[in-house]
PDB file of N, CA and C in Angstrom:
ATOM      1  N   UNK A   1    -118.892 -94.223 -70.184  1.00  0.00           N
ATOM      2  CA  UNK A   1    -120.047 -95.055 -69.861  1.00  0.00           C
ATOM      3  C   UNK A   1    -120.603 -94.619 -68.521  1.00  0.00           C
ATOM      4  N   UNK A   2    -121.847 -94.343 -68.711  1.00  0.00           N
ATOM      5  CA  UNK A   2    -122.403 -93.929 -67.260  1.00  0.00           C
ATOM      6  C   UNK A   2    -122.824 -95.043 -66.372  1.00  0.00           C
ATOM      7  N   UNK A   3    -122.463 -94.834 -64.916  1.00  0.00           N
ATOM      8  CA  UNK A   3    -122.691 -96.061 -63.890  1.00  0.00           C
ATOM      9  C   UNK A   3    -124.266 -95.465 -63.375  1.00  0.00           C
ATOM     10  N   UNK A   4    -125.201 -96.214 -63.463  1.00  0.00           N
ATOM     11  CA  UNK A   4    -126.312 -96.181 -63.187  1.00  0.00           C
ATOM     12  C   UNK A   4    -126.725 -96.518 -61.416  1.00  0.00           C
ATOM     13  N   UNK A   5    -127.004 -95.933 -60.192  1.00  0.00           N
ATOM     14  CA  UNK A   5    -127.290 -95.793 -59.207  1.00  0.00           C
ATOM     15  C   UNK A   5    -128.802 -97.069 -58.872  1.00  0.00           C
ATOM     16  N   UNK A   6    -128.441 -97.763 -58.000  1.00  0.00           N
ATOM     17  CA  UNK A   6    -129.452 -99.190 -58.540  1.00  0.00           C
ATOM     18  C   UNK A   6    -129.787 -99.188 -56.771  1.00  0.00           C
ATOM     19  N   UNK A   7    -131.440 -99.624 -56.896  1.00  0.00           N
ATOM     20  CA  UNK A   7    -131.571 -99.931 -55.652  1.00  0.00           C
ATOM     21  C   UNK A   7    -132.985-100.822 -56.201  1.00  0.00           C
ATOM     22  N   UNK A   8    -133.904-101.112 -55.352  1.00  0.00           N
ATOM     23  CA  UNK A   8    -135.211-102.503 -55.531  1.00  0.00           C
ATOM     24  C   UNK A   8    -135.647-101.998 -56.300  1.00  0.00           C
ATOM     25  N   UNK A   9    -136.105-100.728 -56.868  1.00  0.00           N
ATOM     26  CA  UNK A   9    -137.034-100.536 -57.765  1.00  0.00           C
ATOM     27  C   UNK A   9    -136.517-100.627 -59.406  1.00  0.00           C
ATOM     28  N   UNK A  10    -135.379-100.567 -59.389  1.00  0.00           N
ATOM     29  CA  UNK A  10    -134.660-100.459 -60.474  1.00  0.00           C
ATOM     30  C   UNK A  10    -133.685-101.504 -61.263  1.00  0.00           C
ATOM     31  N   UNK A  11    -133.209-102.455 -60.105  1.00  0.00           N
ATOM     32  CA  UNK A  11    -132.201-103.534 -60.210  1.00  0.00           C
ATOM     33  C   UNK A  11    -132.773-104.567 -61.149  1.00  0.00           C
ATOM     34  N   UNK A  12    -134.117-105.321 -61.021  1.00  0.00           N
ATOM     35  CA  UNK A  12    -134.099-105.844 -61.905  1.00  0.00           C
ATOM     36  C   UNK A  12    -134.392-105.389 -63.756  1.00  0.00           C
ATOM     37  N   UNK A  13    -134.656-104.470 -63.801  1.00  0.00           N
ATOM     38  CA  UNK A  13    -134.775-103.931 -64.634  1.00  0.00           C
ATOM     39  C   UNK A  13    -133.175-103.736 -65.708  1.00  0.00           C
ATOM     40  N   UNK A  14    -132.487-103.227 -64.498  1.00  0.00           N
ATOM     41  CA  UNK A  14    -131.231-103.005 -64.884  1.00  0.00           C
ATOM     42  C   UNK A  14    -130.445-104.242 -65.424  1.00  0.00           C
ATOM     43  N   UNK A  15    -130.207-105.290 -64.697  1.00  0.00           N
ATOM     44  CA  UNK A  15    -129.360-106.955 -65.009  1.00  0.00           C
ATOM     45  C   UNK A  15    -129.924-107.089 -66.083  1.00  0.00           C
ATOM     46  N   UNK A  16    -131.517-106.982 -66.781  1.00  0.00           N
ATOM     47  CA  UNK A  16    -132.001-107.659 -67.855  1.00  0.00           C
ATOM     48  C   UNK A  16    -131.827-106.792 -68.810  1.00  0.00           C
ATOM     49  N   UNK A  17    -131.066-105.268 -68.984  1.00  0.00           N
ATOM     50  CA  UNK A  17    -130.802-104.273 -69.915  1.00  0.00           C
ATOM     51  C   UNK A  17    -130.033-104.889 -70.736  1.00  0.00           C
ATOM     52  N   UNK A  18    -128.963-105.446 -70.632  1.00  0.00           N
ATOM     53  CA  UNK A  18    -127.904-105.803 -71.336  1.00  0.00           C
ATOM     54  C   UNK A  18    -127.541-107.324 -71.447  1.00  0.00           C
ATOM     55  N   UNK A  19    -126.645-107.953 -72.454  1.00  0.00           N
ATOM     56  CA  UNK A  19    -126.778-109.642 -71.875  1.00  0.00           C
ATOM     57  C   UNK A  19    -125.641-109.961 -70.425  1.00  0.00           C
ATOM     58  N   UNK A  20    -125.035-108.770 -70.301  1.00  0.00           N
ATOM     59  CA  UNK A  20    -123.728-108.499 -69.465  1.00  0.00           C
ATOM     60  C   UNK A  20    -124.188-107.637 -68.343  1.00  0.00           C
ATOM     61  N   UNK A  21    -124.244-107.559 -67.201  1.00  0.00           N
ATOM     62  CA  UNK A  21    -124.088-106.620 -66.221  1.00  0.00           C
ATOM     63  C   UNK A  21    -123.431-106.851 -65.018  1.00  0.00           C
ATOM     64  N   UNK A  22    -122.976-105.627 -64.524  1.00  0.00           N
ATOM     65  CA  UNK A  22    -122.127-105.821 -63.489  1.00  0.00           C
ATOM     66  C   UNK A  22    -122.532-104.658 -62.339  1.00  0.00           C
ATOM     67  N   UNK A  23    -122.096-105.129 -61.262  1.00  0.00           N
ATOM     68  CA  UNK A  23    -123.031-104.187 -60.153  1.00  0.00           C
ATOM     69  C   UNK A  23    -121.577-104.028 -59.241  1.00  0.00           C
ATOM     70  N   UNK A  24    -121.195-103.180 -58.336  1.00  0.00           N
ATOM     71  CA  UNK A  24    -120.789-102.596 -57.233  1.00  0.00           C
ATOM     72  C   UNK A  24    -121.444-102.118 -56.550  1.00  0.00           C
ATOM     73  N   UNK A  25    -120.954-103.017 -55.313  1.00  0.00           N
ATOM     74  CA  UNK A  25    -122.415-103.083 -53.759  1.00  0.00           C
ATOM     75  C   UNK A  25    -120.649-102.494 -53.234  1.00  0.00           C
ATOM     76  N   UNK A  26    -121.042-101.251 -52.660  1.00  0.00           N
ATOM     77  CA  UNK A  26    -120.234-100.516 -51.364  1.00  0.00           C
ATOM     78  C   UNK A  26    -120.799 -99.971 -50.203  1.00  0.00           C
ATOM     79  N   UNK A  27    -120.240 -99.398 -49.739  1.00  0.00           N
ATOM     80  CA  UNK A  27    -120.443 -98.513 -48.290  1.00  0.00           C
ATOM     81  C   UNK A  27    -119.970 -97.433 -48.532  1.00  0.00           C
ATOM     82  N   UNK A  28    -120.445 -96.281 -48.507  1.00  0.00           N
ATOM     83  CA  UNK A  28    -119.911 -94.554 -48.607  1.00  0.00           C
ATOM     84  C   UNK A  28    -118.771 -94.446 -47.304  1.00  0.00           C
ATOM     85  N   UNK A  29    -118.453 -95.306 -46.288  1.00  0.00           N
ATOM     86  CA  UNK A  29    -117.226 -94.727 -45.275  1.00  0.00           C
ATOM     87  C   UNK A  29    -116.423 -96.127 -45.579  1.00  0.00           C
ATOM     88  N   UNK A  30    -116.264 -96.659 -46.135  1.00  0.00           N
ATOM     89  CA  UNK A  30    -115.640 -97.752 -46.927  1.00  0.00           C
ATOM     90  C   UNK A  30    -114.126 -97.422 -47.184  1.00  0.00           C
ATOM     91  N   UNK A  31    -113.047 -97.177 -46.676  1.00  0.00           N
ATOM     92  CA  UNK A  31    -112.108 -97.238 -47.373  1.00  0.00           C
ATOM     93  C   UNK A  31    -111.530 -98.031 -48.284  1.00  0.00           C
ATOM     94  N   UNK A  32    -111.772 -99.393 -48.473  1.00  0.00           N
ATOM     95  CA  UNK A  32    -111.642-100.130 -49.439  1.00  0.00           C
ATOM     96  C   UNK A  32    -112.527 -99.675 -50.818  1.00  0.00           C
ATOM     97  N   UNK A  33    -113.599 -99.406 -50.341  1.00  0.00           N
ATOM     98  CA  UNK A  33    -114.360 -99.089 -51.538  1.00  0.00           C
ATOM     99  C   UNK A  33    -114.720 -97.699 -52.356  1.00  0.00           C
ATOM    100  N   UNK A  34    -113.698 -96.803 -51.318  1.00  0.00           N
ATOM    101  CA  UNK A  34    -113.450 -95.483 -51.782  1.00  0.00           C
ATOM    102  C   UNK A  34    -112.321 -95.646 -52.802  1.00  0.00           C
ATOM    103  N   UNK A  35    -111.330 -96.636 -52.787  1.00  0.00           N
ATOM    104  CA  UNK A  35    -109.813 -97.136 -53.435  1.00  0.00           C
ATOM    105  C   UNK A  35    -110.300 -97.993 -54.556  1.00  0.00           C
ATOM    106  N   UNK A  36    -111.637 -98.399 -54.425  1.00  0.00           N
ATOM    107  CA  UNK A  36    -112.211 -99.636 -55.689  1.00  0.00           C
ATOM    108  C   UNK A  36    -112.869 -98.563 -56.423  1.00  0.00           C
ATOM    109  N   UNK A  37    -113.448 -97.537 -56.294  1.00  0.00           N
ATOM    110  CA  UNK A  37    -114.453 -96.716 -56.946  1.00  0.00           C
ATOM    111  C   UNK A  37    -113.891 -96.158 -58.327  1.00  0.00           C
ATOM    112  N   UNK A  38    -112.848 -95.765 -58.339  1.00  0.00           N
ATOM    113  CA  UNK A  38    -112.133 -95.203 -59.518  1.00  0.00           C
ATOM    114  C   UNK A  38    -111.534 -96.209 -60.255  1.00  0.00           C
ATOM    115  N   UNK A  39    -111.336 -97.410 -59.985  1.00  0.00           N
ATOM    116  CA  UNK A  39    -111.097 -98.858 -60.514  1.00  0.00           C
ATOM    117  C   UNK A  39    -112.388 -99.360 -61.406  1.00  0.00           C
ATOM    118  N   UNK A  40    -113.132 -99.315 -60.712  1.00  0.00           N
ATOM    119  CA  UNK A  40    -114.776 -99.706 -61.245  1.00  0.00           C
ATOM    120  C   UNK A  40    -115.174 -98.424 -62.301  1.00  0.00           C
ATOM    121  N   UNK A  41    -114.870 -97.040 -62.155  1.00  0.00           N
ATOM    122  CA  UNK A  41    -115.345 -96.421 -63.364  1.00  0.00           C
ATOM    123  C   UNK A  41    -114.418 -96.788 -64.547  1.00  0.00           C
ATOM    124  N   UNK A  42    -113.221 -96.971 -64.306  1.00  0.00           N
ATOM    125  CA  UNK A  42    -112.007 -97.038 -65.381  1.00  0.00           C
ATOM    126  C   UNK A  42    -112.575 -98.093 -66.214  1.00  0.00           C
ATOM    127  N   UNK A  43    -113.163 -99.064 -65.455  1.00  0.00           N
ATOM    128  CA  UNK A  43    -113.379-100.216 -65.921  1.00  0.00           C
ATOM    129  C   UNK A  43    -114.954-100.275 -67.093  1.00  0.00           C
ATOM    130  N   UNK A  44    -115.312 -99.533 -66.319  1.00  0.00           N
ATOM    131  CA  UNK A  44    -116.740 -99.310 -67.287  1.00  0.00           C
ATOM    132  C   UNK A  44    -116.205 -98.139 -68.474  1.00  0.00           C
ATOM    133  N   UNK A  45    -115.514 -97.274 -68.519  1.00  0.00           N
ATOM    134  CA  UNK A  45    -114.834 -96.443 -69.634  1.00  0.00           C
ATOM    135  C   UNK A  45    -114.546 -97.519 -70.364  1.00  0.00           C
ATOM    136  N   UNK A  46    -113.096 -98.506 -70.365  1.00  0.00           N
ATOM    137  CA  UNK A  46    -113.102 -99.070 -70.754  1.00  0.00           C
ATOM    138  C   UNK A  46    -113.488-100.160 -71.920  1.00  0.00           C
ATOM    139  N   UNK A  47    -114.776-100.965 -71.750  1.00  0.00           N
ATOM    140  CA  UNK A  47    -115.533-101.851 -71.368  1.00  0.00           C
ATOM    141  C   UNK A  47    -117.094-100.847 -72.631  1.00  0.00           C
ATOM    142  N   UNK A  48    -117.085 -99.658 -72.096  1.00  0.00           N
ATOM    143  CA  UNK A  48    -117.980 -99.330 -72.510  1.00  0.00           C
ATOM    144  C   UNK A  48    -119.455 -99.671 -72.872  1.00  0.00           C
ATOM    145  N   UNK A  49    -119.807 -99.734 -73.627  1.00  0.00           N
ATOM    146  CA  UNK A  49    -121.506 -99.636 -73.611  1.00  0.00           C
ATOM    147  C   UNK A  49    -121.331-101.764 -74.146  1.00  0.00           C
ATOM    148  N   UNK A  50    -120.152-102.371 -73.962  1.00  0.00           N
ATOM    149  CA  UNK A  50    -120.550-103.753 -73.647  1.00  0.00           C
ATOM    150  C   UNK A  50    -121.047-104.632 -72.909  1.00  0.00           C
ATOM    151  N   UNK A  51    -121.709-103.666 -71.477  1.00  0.00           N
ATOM    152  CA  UNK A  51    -122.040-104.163 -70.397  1.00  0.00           C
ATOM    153  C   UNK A  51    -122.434-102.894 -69.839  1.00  0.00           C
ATOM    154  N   UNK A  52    -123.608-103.185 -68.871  1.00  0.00           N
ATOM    155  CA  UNK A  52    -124.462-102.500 -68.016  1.00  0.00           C
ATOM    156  C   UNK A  52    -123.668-102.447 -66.948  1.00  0.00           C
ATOM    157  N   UNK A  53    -123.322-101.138 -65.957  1.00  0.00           N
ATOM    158  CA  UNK A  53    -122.435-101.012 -65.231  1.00  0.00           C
ATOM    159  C   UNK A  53    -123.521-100.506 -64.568  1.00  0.00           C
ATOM    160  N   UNK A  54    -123.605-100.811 -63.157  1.00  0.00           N
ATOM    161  CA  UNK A  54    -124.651 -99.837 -61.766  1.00  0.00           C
ATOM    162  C   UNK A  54    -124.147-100.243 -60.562  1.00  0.00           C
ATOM    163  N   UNK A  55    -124.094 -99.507 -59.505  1.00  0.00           N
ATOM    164  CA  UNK A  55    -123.521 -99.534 -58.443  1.00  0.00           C
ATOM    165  C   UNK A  55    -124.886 -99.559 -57.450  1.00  0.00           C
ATOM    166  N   UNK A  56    -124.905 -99.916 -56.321  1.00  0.00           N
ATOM    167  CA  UNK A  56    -125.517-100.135 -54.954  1.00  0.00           C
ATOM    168  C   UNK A  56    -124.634 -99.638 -53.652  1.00  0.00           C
ATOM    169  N   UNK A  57    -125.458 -98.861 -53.155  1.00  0.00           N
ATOM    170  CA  UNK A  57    -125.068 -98.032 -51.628  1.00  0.00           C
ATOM    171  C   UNK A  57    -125.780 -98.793 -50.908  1.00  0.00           C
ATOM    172  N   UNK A  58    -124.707 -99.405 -50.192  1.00  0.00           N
ATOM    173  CA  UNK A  58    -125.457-100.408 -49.090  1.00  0.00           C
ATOM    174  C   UNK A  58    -126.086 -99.417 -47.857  1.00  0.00           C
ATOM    175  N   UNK A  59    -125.609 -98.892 -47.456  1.00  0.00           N
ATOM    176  CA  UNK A  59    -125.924 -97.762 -46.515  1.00  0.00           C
ATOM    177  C   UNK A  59    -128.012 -97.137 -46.782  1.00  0.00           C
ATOM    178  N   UNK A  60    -128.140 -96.926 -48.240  1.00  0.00           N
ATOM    179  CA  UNK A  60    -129.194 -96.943 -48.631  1.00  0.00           C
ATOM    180  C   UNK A  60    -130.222 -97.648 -49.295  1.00  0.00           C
ATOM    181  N   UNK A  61    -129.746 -99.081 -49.206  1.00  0.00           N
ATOM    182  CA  UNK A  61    -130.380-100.447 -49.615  1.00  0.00           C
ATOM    183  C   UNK A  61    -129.992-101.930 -48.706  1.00  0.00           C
ATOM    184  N   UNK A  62    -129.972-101.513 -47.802  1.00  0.00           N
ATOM    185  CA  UNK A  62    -129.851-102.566 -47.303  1.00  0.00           C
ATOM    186  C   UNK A  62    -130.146-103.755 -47.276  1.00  0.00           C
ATOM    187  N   UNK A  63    -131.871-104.124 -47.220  1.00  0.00           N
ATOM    188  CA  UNK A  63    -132.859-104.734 -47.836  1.00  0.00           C
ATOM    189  C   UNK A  63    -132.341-105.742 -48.989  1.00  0.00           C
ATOM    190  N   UNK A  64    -131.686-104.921 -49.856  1.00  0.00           N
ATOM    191  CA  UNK A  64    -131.573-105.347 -51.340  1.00  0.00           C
ATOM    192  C   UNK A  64    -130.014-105.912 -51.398  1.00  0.00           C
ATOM    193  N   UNK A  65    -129.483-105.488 -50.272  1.00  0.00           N
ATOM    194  CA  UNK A  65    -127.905-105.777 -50.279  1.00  0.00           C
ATOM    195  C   UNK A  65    -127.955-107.366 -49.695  1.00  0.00           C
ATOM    196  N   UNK A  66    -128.897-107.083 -48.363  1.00  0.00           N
ATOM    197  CA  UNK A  66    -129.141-108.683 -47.922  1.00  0.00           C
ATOM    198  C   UNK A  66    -129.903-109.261 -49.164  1.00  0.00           C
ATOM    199  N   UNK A  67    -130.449-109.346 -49.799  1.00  0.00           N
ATOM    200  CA  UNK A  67    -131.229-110.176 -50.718  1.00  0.00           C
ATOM    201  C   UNK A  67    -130.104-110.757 -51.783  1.00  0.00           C
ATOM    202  N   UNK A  68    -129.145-109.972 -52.144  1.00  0.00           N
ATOM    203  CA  UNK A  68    -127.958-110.094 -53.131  1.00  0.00           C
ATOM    204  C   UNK A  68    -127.133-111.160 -52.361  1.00  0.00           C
ATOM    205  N   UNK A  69    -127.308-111.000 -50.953  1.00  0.00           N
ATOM    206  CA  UNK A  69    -126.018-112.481 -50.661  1.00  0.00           C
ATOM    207  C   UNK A  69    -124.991-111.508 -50.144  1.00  0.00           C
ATOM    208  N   UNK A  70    -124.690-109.959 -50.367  1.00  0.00           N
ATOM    209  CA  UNK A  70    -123.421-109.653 -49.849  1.00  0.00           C
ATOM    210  C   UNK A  70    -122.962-109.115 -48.315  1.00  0.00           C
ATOM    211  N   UNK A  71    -122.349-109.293 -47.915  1.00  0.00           N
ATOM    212  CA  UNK A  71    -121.558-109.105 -46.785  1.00  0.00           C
ATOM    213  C   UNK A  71    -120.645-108.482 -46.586  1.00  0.00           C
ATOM    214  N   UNK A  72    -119.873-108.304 -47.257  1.00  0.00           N
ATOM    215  CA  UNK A  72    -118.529-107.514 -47.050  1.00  0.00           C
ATOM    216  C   UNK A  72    -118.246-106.516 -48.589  1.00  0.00           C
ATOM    217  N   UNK A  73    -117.569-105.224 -48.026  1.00  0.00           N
ATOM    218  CA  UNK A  73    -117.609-104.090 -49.280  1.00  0.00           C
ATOM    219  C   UNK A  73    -116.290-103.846 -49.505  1.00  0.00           C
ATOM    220  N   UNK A  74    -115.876-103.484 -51.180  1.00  0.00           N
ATOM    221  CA  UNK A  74    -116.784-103.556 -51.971  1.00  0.00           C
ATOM    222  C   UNK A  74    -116.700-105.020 -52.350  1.00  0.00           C
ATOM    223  N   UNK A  75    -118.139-105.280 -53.170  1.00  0.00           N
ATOM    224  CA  UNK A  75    -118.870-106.606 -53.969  1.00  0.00           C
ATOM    225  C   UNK A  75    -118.775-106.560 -55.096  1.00  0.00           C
ATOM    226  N   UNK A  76    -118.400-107.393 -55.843  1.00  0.00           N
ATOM    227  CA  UNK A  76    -118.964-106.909 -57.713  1.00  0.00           C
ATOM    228  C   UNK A  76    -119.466-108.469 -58.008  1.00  0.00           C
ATOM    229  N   UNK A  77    -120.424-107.685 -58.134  1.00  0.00           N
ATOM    230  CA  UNK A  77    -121.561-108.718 -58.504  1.00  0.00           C
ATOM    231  C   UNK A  77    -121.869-108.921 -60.408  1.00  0.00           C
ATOM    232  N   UNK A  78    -121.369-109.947 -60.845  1.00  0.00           N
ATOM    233  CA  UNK A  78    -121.760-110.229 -62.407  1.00  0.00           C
ATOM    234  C   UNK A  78    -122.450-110.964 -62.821  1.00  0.00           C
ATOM    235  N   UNK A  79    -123.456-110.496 -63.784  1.00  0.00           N
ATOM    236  CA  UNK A  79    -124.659-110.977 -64.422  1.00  0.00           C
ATOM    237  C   UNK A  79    -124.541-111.206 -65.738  1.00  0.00           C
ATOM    238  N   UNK A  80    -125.146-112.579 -66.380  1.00  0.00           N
ATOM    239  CA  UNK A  80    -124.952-112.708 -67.250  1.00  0.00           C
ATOM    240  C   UNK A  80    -126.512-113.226 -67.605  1.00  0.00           C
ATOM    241  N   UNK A  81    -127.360-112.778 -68.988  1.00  0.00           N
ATOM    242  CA  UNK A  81    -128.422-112.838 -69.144  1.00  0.00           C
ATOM    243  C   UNK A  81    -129.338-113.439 -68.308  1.00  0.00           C
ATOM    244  N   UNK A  82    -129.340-112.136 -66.925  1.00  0.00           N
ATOM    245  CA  UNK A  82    -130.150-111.827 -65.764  1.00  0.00           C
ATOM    246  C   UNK A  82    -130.031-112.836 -64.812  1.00  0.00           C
ATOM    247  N   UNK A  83    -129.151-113.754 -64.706  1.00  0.00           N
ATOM    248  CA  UNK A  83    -128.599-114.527 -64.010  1.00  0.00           C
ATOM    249  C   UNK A  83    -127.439-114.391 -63.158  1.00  0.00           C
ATOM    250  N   UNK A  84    -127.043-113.980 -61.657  1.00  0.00           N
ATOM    251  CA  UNK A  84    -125.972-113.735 -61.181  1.00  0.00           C
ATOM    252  C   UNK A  84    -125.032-114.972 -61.293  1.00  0.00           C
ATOM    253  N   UNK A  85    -123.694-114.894 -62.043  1.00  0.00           N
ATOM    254  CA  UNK A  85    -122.969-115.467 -62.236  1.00  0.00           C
ATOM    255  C   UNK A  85    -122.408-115.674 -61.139  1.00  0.00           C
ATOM    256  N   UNK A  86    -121.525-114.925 -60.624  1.00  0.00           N
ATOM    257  CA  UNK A  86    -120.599-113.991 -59.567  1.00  0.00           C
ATOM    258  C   UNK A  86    -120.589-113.545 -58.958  1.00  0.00           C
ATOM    259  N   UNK A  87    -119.861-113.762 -57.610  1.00  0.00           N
ATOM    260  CA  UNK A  87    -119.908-112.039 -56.351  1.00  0.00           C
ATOM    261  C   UNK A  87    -118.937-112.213 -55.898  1.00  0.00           C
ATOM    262  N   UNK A  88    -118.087-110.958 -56.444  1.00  0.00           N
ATOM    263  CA  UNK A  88    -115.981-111.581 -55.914  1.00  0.00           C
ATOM    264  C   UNK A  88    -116.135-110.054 -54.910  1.00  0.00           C
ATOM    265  N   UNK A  89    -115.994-110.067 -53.679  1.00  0.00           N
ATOM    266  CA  UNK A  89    -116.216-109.418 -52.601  1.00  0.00           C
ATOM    267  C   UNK A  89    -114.444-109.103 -52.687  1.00  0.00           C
ATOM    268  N   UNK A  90    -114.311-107.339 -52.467  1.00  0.00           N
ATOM    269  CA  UNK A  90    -112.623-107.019 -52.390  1.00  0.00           C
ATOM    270  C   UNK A  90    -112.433-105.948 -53.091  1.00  0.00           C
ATOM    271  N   UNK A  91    -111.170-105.912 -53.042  1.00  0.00           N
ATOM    272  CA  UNK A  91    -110.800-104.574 -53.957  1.00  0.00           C
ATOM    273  C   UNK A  91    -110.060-105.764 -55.111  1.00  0.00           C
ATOM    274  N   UNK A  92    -110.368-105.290 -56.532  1.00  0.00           N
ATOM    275  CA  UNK A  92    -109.884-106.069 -57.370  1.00  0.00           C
ATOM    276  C   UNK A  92    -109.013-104.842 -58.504  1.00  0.00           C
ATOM    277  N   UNK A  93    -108.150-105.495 -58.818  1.00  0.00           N
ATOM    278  CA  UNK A  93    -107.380-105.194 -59.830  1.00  0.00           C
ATOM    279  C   UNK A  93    -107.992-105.185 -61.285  1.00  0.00           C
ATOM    280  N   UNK A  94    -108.234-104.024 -61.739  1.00  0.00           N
ATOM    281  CA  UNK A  94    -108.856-103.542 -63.413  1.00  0.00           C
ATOM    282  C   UNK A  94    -108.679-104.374 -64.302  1.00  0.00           C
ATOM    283  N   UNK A  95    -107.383-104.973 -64.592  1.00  0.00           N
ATOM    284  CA  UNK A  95    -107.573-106.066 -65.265  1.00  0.00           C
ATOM    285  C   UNK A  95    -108.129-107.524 -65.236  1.00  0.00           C
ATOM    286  N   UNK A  96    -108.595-107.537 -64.102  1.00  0.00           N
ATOM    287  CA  UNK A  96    -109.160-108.440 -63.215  1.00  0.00           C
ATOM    288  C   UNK A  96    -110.233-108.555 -63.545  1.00  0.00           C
ATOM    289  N   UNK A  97    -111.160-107.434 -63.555  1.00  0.00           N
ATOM    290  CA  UNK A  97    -112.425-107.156 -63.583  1.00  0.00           C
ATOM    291  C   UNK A  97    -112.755-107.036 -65.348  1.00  0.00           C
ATOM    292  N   UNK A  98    -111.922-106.438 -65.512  1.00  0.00           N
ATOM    293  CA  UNK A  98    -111.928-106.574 -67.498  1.00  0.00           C
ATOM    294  C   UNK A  98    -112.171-108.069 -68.001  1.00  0.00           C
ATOM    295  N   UNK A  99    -111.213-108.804 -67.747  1.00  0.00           N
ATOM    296  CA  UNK A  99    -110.770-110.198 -68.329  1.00  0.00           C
ATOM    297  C   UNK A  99    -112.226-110.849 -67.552  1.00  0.00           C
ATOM    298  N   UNK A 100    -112.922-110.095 -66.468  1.00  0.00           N
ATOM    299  CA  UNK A 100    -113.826-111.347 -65.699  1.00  0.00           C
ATOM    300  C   UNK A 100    -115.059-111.037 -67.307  1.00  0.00           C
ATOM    301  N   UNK A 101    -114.831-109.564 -67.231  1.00  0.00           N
ATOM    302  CA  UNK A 101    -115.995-108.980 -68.281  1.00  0.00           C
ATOM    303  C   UNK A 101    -115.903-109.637 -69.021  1.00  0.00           C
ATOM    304  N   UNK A 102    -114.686-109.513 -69.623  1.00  0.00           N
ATOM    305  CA  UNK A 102    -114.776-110.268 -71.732  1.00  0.00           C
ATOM    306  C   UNK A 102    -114.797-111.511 -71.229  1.00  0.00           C
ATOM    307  N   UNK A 103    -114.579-112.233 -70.566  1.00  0.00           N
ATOM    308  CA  UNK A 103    -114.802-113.919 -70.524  1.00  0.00           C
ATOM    309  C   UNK A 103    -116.821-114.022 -70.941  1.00  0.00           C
ATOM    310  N   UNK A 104    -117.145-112.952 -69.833  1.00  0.00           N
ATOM    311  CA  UNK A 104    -118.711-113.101 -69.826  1.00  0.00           C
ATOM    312  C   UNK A 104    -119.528-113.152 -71.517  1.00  0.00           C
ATOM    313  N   UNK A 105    -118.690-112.150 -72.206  1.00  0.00           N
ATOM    314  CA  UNK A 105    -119.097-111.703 -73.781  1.00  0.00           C
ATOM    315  C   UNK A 105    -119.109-109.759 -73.830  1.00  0.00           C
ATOM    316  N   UNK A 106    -118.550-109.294 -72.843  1.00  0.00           N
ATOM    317  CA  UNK A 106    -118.883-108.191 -72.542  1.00  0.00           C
ATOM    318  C   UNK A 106    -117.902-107.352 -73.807  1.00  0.00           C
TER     319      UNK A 106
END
């Protein structure tokens, strides 16, 4: 499953693709979110084309990172028919993030 690169011009577009989406808001010097990054693709392999997977570089959206509410990296932000459900800020555990998915319908 490909993770789609999301910033203002694209984001809303993206949440309303699917009835499921999920976003990762990081920082590129992030060590937490260098250790979440391969967690978050596993998870979209996974998961597959049941949910819209796109990530956000805070570093290059800032704007859009403040507008989201987040503060601290990494974020995973979940949407459920274009509605943000969720924003569990951390490094989370794959099954974590799975079970948050299929609860959603993902």
């Amino acid at each position: 499953m490909a993770i789609q690169n999301l910033d203002k011009s694209n984001i809303k577009e993206f949440i309303s693709s699917k009835p499921v989406a999920v976003v990762e808001v990081f920082a590129p010097w992030c060590p937490h979110c260098k250790r979440f990054g391969p967690v978050f693709d596993a998870v979209a392999e996974e998961i597959g084309s049941g949910a819209a997977f796109g990530r956000v570089n805070s570093d290059e959206n800032a704007e859009l990172v403040d507008n989201l509410g987040v503060s601290g990296y990494p974020t995973v932000l979940y949407f459920k028919d274009s509605k943000l459900v969720d924003s569990v800020p951390g490094e989370a555990e794959k099954d974590s993030v799975v079970n948050k998915l299929k609860g959603l319908g993902a």
